[in-house]
Structure formats: C-alpha cells, structure tokens
Protein backbone atom coordinates (compact mmCIF):
# COMPACT_ATOMS: atom_id res chain seq x y z
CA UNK A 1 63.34 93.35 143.25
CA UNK A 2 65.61 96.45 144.06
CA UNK A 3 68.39 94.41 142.65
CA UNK A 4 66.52 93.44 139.07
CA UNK A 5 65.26 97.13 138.86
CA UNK A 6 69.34 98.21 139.15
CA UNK A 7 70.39 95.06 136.26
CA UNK A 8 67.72 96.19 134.07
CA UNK A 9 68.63 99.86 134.41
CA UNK A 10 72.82 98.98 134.12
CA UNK A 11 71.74 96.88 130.66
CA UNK A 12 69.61 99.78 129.37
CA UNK A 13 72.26 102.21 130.15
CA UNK A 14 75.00 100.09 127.70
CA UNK A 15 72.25 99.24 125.18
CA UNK A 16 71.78 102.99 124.67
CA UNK A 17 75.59 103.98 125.01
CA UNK A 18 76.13 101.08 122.49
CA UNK A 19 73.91 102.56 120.06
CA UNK A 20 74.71 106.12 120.05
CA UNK A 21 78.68 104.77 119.63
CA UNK A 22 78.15 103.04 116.60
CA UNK A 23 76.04 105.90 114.95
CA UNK A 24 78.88 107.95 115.64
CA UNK A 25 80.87 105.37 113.74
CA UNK A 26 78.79 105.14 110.89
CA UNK A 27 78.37 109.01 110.39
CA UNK A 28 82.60 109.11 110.77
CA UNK A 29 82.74 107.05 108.57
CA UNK A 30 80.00 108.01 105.81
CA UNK A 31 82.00 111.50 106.39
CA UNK A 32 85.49 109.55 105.30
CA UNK A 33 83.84 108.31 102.48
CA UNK A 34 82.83 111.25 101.02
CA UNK A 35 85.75 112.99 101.99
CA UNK A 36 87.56 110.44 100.08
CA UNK A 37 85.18 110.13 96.69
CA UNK A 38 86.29 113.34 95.35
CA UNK A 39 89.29 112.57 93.22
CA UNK A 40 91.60 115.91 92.86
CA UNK A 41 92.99 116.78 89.76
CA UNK A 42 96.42 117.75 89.78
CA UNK A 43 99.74 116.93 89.09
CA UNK A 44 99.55 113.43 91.07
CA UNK A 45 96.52 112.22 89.42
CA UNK A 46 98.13 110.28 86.99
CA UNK A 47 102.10 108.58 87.84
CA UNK A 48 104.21 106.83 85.06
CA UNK A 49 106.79 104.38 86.59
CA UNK A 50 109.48 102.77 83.69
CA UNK A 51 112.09 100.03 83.80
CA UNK A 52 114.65 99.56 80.61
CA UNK A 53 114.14 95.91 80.45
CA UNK A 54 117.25 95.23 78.86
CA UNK A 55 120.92 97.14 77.56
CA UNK A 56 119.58 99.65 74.65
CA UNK A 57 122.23 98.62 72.17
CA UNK A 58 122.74 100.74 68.77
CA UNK A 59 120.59 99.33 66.43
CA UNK A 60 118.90 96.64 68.37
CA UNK A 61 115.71 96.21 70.15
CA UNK A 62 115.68 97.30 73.69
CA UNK A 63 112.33 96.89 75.76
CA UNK A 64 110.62 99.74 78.22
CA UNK A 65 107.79 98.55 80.40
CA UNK A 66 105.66 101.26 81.80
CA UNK A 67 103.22 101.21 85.18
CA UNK A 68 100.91 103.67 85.25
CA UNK A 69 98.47 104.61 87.83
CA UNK A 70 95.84 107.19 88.83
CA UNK A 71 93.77 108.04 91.52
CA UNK A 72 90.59 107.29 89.58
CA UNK A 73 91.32 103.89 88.37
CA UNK A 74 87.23 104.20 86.52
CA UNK A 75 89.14 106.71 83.87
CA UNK A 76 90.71 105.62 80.70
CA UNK A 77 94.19 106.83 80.16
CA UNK A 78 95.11 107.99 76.66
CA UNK A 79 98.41 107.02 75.91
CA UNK A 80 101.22 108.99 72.96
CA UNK A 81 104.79 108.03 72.82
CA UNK A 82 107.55 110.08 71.25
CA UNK A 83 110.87 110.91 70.24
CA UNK A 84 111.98 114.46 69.29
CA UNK A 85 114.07 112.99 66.76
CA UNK A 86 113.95 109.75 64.59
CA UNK A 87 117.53 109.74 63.72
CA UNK A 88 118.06 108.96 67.62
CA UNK A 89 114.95 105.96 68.27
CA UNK A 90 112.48 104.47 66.00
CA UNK A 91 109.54 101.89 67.25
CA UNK A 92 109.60 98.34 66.70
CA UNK A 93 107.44 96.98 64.04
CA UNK A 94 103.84 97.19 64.45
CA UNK A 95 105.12 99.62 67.37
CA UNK A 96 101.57 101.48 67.87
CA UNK A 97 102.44 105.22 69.63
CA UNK A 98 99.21 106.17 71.00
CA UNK A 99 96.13 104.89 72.54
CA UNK A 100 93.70 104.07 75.05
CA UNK A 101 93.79 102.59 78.58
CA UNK A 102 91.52 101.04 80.63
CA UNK A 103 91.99 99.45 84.38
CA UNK A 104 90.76 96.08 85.07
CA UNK A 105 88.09 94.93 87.96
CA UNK A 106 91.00 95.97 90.34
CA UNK A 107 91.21 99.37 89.25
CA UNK A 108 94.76 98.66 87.70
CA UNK A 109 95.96 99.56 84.48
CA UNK A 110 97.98 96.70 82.37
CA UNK A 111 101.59 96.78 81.95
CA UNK A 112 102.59 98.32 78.66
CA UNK A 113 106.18 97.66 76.78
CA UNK A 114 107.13 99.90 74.37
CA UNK A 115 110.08 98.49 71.90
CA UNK A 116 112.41 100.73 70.53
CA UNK A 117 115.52 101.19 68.46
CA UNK A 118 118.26 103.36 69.50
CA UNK A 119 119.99 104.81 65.95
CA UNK A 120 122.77 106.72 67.54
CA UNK A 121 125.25 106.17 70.76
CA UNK A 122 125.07 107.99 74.00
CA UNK A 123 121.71 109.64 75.93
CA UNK A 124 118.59 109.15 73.65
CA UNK A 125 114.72 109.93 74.82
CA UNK A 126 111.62 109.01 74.98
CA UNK A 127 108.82 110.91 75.68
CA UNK A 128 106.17 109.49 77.11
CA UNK A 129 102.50 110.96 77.71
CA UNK A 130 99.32 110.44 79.48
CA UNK A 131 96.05 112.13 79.15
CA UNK A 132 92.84 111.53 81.52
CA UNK A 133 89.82 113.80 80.52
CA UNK A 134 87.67 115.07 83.18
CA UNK A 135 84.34 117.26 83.03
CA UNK A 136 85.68 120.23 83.06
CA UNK A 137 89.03 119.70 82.22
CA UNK A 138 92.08 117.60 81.18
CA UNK A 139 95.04 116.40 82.76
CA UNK A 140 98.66 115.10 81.32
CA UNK A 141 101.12 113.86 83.12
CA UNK A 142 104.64 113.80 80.36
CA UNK A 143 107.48 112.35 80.85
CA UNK A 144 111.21 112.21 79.29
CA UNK A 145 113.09 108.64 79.78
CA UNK A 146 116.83 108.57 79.47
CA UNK A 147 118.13 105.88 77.51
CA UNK A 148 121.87 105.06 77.89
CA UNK A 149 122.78 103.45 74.28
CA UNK A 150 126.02 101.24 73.93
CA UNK A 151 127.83 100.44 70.64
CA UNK A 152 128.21 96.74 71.80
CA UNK A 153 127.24 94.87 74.02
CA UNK A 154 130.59 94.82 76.02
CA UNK A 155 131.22 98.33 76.39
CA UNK A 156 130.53 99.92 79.31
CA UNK A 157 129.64 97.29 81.46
C-alpha cells in the first residue's frame, strides 16, 4: 500500500510540474506574439530589390523587375516611377508610372516590370518610389537605379 501511496504521489508530482511548464510556454509565447504584432515604422518597413532583365540599349526596350517587401504584408504599397529627365528614359507604351499594391494570401507582393527606353548613352536613372500609409503617419522608401546604356549591342561586352 506504502508503495501505491509513493506511485500515486511520483505521478501527481509530474502531472502538476507538467502543467505549470506548459503555462509557462503558452504565456512565453502569447508574450512573443505580441512582442512581434507591432510592426515598426521606419526606414526598413518597406525594401525595393531590382534586376535589369536585359542590356539597356539606346533606343530599345530594356526590362526592370522589382521585389518589394514590407513588414506588414496586410498594407497596400503605392507605387510612382520616375525619371528626372525624359531626354534620358521614357516608359514603354501603355507604361503606367504609379499605382497600388496589394500582397496575396502569402503576404507577398507581385513582381512588377517596368519597361523603359534609354534616349541617351552612358548612366541613366530611374527613380523608383514606395509609399505605405499608416494611422498616424506615412512612410516612403525611394530609390535611384543605375542604368548602364550601350550604343549597340556589342559594345562593351
């Protein structure tokens, strides 16, 4: 009887220590959580990630895909691109320069390619920005792309 008194004692003993280690698991991590559902706003909120798809050649189409992310994918992203000149890129047809994002189920934005034409050799850019709008206040995250243009398509290879 000693013996079953001493079990039943042991399996109380790891029933309780059991329970009071997973409730300090759950209030860890309903702690995390929280810690982790306030988005700041700063100057990483938003990132814009490009790749020059092809050789910007003058006077011909060259292709810019952008990535953008943010660390509140449940924003939309307003979208403006520029040029400080037009004598240096214009747009494609149809090219439209600014509008809004929004990030699928997976809290990604889509891929966006911007077509351009460079209109002079050498180091053109494109300016590229995005907006997010918040309560209180806005963020935007600009950018300037360097675009190497090439007379031909031989040259500087």
């Amino acid at each position: 009887m000693e013996c079953m008194n001493k079990l039943w004692l042991n399996f109380l003993i790891w029933v309780l220590l059991f329970f009071v280690g997973c409730n300090q698991v759950d209030s860890e991590s309903v702690l995390l959580t929280k810690k982790n559902s306030g988005h700041k706003i700063n100057d990483q909120t938003i990132t814009i990630d490009f790749e020059i798809l092809n050789k910007p050649i003058l006077n011909e189409s060259a292709i810019i895909s952008l990535l953008l992310k943010t660390n509140d994918p449940s924003k939309k992203i307003f979208l403006n691109y520029s040029v400080l000149s037009e004598d240096d890129i214009s747009f494609g047809d149809n090219q439209i320069d600014r509008f809004e994002l929004s990030s699928n189920l997976r809290g990604i934005y889509p891929e966006q390619q911007i077509i351009i034409i460079p209109r002079r050799e050498g180091r053109v850019f494109l300016a590229v920005s995005a907006t997010m709008k918040f309560e209180k206040e806005n963020v935007t995250k600009t950018i300037s792309i360097p675009i190497d243009v090439d007379k031909s398509i031989n040259s500087r290879d």
